[in-house]
PDB file of N, CA and C in Angstrom:
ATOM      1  N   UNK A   1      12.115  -7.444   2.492  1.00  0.00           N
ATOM      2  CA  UNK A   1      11.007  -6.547   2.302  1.00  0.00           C
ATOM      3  C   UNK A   1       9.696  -7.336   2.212  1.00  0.00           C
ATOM      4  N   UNK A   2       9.841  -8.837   1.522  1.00  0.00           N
ATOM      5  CA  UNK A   2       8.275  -9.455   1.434  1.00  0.00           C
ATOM      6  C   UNK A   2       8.583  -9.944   2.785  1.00  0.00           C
ATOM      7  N   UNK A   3       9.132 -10.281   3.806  1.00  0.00           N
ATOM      8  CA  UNK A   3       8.495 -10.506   5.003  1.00  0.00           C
ATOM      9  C   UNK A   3       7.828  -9.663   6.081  1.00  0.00           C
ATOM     10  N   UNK A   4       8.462  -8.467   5.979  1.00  0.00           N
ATOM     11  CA  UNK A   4       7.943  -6.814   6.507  1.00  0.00           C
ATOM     12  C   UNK A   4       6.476  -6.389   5.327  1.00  0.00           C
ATOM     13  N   UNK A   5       6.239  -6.872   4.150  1.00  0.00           N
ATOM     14  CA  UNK A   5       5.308  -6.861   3.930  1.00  0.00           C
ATOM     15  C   UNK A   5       4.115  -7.460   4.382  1.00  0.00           C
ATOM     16  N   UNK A   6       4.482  -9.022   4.253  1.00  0.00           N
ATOM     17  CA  UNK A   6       3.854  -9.646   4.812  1.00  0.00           C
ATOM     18  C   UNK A   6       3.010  -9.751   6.091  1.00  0.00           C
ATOM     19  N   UNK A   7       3.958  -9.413   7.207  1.00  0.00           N
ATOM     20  CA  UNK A   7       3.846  -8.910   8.416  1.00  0.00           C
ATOM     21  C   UNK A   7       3.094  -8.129   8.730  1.00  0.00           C
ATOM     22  N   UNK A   8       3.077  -6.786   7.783  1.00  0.00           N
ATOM     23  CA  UNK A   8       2.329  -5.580   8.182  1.00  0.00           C
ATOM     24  C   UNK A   8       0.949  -6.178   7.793  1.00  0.00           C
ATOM     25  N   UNK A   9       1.040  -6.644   6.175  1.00  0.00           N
ATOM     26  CA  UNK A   9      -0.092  -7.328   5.547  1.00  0.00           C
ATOM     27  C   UNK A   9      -1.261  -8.030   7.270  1.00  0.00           C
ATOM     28  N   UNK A  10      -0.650  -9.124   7.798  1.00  0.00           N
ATOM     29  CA  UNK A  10      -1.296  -9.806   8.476  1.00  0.00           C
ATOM     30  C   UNK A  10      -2.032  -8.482   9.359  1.00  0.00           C
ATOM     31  N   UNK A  11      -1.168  -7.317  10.105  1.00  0.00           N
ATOM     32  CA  UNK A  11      -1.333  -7.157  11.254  1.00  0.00           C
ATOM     33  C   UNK A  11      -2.324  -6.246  11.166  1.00  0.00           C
ATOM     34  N   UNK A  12      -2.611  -5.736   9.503  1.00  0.00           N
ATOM     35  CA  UNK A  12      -3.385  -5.195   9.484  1.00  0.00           C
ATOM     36  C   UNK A  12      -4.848  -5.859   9.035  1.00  0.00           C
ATOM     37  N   UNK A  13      -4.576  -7.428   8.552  1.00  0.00           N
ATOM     38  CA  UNK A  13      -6.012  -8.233   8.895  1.00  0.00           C
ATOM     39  C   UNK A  13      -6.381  -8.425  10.228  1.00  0.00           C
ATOM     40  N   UNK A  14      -5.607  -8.673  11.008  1.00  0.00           N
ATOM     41  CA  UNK A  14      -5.982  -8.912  12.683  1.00  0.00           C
ATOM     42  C   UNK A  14      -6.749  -7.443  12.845  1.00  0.00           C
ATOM     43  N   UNK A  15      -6.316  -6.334  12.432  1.00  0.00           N
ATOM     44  CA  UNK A  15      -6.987  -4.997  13.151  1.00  0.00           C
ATOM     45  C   UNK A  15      -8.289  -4.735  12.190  1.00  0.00           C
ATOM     46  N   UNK A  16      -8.355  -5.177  10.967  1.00  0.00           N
ATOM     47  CA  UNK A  16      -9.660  -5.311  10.427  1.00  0.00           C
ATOM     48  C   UNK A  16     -10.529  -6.180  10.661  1.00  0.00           C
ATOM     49  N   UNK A  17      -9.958  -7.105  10.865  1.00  0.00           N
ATOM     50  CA  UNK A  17     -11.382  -8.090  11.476  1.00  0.00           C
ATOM     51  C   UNK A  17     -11.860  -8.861  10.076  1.00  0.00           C
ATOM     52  N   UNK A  18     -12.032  -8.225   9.276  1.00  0.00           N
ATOM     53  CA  UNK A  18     -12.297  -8.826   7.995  1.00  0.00           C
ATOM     54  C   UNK A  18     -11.344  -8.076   6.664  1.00  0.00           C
ATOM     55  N   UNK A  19     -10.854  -9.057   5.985  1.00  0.00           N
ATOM     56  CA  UNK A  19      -9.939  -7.981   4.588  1.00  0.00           C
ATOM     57  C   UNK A  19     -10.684  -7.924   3.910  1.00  0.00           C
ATOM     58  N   UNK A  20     -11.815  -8.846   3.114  1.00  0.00           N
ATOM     59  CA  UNK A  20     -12.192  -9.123   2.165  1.00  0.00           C
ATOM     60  C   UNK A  20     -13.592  -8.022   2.030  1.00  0.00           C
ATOM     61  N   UNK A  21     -13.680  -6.761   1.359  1.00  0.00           N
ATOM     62  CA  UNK A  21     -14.700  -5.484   1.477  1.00  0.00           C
ATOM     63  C   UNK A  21     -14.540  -4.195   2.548  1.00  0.00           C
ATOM     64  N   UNK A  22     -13.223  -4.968   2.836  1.00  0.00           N
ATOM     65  CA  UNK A  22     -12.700  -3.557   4.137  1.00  0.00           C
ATOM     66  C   UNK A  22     -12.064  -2.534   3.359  1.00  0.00           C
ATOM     67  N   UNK A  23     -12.305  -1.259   3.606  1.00  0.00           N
ATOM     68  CA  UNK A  23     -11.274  -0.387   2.681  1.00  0.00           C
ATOM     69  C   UNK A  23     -10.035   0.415   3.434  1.00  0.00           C
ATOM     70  N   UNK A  24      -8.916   0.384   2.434  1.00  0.00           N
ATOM     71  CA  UNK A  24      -7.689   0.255   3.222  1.00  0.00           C
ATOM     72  C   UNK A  24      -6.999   1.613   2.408  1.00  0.00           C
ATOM     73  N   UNK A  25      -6.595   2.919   3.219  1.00  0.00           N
ATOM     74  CA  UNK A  25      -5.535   3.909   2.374  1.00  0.00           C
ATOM     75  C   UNK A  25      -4.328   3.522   2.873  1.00  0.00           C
ATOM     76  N   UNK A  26      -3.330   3.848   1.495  1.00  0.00           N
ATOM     77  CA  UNK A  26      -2.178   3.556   2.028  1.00  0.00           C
ATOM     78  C   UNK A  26      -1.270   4.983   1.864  1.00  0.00           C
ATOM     79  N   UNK A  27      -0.852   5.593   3.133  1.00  0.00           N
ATOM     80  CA  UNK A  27       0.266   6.778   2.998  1.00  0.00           C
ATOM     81  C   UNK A  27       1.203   6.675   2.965  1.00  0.00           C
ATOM     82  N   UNK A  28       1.827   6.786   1.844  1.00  0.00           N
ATOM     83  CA  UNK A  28       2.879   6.352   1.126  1.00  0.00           C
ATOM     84  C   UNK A  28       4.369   7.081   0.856  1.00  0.00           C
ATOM     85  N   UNK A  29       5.326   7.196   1.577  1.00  0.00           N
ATOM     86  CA  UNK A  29       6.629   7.888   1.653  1.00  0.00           C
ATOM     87  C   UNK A  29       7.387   7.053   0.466  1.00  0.00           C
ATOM     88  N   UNK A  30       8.591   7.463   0.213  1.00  0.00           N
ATOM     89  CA  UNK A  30       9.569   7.461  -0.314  1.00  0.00           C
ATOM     90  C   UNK A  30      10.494   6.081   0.384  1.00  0.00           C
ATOM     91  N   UNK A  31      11.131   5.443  -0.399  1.00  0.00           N
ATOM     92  CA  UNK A  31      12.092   4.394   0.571  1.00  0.00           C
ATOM     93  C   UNK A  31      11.194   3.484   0.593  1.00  0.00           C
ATOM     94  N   UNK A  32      12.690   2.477   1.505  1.00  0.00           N
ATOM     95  CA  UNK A  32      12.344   0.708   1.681  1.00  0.00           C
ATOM     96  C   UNK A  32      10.692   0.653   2.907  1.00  0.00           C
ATOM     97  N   UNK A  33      10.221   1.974   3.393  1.00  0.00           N
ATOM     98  CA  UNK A  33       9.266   1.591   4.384  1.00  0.00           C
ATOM     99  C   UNK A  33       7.887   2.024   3.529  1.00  0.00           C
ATOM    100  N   UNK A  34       8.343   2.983   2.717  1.00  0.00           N
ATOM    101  CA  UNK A  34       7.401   2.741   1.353  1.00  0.00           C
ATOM    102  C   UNK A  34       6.764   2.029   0.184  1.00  0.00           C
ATOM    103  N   UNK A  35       7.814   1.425   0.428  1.00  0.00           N
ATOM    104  CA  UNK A  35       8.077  -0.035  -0.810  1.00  0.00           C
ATOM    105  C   UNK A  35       7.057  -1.115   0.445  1.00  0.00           C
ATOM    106  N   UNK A  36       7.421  -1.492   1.447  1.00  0.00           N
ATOM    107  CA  UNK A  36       6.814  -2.509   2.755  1.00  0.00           C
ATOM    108  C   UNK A  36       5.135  -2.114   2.675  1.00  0.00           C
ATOM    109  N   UNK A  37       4.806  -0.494   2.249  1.00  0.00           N
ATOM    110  CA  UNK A  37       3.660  -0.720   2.357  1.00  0.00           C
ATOM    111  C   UNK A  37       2.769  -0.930   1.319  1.00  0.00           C
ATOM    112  N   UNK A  38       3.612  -0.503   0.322  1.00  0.00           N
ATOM    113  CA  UNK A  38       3.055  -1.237  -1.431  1.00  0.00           C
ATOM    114  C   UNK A  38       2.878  -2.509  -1.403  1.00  0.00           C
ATOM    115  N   UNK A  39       3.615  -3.031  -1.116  1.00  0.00           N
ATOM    116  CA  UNK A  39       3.555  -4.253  -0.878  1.00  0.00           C
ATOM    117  C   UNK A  39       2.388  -5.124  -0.183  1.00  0.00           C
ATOM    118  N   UNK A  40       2.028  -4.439   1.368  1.00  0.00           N
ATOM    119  CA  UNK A  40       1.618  -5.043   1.672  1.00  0.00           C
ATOM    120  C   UNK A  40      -0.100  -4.731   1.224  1.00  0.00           C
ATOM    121  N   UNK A  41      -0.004  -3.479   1.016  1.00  0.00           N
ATOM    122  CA  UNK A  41      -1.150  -3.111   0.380  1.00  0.00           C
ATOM    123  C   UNK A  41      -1.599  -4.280  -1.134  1.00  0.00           C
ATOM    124  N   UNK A  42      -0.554  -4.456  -1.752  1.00  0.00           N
ATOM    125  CA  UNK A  42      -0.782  -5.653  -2.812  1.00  0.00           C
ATOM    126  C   UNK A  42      -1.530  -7.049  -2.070  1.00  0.00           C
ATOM    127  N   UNK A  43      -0.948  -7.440  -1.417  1.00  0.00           N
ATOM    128  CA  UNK A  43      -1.342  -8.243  -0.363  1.00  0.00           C
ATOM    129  C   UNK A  43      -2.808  -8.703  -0.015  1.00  0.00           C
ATOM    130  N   UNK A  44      -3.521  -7.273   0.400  1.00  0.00           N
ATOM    131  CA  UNK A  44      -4.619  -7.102   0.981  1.00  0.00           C
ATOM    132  C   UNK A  44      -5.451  -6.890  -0.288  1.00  0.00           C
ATOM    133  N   UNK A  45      -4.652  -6.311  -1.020  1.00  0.00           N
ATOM    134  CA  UNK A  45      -6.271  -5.864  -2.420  1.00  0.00           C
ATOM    135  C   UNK A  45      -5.916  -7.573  -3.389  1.00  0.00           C
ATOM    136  N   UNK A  46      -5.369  -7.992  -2.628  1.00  0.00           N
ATOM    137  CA  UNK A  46      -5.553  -9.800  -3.890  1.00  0.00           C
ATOM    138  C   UNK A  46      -6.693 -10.816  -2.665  1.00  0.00           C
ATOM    139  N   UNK A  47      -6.761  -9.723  -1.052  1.00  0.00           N
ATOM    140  CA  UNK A  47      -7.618 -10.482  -0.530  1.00  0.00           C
ATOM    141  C   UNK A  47      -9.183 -10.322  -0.630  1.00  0.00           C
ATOM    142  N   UNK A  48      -8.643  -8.972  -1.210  1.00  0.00           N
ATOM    143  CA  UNK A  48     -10.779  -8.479  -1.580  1.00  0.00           C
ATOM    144  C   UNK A  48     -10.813  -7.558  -0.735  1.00  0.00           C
ATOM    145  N   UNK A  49      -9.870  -6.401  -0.199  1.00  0.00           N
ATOM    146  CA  UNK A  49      -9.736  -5.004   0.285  1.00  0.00           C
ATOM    147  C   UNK A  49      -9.440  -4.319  -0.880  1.00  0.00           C
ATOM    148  N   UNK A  50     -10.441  -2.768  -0.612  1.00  0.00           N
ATOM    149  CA  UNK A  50     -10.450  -1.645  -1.663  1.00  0.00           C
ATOM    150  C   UNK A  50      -9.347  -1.112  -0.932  1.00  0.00           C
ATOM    151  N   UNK A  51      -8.445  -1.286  -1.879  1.00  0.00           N
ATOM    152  CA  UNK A  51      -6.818  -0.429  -1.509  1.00  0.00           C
ATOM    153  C   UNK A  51      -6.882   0.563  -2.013  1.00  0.00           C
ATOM    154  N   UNK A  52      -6.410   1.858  -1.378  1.00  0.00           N
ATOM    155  CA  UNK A  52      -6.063   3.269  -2.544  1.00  0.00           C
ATOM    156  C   UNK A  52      -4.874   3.542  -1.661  1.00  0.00           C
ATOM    157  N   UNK A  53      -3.828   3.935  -2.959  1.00  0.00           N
ATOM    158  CA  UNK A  53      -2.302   4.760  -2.521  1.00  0.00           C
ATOM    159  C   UNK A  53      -2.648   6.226  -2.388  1.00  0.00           C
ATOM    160  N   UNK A  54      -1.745   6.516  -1.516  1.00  0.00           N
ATOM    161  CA  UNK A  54      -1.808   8.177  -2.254  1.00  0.00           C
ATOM    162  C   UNK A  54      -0.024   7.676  -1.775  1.00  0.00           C
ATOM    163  N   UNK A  55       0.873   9.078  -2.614  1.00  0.00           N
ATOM    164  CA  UNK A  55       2.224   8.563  -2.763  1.00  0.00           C
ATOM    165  C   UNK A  55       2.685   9.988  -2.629  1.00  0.00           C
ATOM    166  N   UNK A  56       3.124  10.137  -1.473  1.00  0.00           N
ATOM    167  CA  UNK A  56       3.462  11.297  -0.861  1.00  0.00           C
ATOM    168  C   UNK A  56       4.654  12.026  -1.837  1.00  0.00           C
ATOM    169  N   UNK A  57       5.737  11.033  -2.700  1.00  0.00           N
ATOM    170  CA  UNK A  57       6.911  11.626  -3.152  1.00  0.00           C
ATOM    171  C   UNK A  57       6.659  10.168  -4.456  1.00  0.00           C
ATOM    172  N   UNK A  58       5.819  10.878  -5.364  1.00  0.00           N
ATOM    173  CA  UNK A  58       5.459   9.767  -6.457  1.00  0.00           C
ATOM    174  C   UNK A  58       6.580   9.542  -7.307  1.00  0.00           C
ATOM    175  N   UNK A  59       7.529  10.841  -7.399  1.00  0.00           N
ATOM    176  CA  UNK A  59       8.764  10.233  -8.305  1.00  0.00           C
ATOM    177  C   UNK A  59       9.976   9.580  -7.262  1.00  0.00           C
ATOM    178  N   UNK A  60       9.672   9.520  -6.386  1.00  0.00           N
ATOM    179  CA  UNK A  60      10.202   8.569  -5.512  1.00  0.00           C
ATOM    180  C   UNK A  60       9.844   7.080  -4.948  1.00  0.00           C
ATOM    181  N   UNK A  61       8.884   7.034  -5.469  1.00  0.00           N
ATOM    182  CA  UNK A  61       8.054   5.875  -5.068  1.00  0.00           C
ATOM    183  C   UNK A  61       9.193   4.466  -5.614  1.00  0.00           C
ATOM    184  N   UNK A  62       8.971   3.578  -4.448  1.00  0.00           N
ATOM    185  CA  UNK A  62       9.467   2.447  -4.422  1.00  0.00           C
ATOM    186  C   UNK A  62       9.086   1.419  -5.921  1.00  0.00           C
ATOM    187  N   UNK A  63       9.509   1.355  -6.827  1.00  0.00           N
ATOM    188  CA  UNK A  63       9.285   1.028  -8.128  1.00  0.00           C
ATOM    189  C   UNK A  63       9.097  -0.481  -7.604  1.00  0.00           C
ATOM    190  N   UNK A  64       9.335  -1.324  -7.149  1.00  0.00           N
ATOM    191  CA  UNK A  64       8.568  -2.817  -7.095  1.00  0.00           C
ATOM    192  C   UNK A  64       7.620  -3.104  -6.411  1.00  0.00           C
ATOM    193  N   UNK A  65       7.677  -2.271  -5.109  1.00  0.00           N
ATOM    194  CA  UNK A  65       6.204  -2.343  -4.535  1.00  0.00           C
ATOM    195  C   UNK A  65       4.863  -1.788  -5.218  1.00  0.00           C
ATOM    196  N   UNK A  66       5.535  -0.718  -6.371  1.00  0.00           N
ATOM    197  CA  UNK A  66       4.577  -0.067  -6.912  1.00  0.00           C
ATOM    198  C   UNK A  66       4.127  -0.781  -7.781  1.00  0.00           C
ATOM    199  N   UNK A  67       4.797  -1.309  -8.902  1.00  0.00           N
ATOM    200  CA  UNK A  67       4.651  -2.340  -9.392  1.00  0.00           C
ATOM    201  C   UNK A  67       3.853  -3.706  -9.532  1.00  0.00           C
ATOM    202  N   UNK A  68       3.894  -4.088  -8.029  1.00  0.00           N
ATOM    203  CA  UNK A  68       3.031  -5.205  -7.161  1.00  0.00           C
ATOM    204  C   UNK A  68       1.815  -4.743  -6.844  1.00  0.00           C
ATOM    205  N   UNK A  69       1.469  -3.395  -6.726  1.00  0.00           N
ATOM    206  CA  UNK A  69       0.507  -2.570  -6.047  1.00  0.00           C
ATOM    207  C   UNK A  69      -0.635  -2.551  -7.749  1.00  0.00           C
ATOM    208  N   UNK A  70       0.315  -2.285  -8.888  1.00  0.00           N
ATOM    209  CA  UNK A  70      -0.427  -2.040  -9.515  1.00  0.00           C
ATOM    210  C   UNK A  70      -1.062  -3.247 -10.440  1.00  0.00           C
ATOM    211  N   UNK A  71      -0.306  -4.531 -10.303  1.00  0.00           N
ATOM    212  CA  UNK A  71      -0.428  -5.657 -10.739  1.00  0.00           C
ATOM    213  C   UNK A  71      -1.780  -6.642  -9.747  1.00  0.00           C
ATOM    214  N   UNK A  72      -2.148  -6.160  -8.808  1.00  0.00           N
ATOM    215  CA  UNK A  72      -3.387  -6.395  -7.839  1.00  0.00           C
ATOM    216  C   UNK A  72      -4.180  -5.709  -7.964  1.00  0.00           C
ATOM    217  N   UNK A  73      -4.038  -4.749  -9.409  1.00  0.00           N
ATOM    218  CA  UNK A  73      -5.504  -4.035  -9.686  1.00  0.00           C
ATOM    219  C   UNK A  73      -5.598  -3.031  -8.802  1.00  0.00           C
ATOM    220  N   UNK A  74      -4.431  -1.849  -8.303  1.00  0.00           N
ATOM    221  CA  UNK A  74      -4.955  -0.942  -7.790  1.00  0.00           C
ATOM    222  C   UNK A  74      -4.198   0.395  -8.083  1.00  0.00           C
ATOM    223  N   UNK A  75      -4.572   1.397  -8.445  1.00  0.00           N
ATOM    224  CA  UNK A  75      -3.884   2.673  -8.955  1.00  0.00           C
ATOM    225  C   UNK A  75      -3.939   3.258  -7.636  1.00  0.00           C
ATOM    226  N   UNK A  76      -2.483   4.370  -8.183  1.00  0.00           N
ATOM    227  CA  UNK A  76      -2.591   5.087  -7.107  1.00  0.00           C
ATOM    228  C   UNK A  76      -2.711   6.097  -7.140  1.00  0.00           C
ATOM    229  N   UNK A  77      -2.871   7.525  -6.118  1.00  0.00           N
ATOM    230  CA  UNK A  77      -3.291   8.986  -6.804  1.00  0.00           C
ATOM    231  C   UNK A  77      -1.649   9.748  -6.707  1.00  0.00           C
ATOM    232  N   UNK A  78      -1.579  10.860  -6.802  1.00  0.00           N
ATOM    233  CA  UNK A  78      -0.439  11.970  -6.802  1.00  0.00           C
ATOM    234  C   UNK A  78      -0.211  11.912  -5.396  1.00  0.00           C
ATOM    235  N   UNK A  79       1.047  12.857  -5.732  1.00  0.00           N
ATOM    236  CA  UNK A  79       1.129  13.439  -4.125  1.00  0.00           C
ATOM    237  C   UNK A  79       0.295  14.341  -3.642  1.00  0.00           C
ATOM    238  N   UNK A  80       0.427  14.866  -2.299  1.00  0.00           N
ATOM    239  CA  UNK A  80      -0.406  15.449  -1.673  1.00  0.00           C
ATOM    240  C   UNK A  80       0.536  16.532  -1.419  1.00  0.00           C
ATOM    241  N   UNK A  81      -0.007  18.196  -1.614  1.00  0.00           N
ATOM    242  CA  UNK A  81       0.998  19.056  -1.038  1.00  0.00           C
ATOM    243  C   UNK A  81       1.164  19.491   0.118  1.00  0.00           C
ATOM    244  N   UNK A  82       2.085  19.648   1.049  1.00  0.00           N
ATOM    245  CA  UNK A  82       1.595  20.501   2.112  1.00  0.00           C
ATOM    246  C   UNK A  82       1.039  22.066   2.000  1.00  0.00           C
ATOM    247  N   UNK A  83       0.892  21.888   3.099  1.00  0.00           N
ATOM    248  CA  UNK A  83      -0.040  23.550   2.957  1.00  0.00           C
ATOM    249  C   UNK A  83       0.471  24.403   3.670  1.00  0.00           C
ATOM    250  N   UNK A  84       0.466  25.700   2.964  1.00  0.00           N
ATOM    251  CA  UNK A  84       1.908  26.773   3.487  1.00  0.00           C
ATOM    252  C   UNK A  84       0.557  27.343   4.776  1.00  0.00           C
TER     253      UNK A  84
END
């Protein structure tokens, strides 16, 4: 999972151009591809990107990425509902 973090981490500095004051949302599912983006979102907000989660299934949320996410200084919001 930290190398799929990692990974995404980079690929999304290559598409920013700069991390450090870029602001970055992260949409956030349930599961190991949820956890990859906590992660990598941790990643980017220890590089000097304004990270915000939103956590589509918050009592599902990947508990170590979240963890990592929140240990880099960044909270995250609720879920989002769909709309009937």
């Amino acid at each position: 999972m930290q190398r799929a973090a990692a990974g995404l981490a980079a690929a999304c500095a290559d598409l920013l151009g700069r991390v450090y004051g870029s602001r970055v949302v992260l949409l956030v599912g349930s599961g190991d591809n949820g956890g990859d983006a906590l992660y990598a979102g941790a990643r980017l907000a220890r590089r000097g990107a304004g990270v915000t989660a939103v956590l589509l299934s918050p009592e599902r949320a990947h508990a170590g990425g979240l963890g990592a996410l929140q240990r880099a200084g960044v909270s995250s919001r609720g879920s989002v509902a769909p709309r009937s």
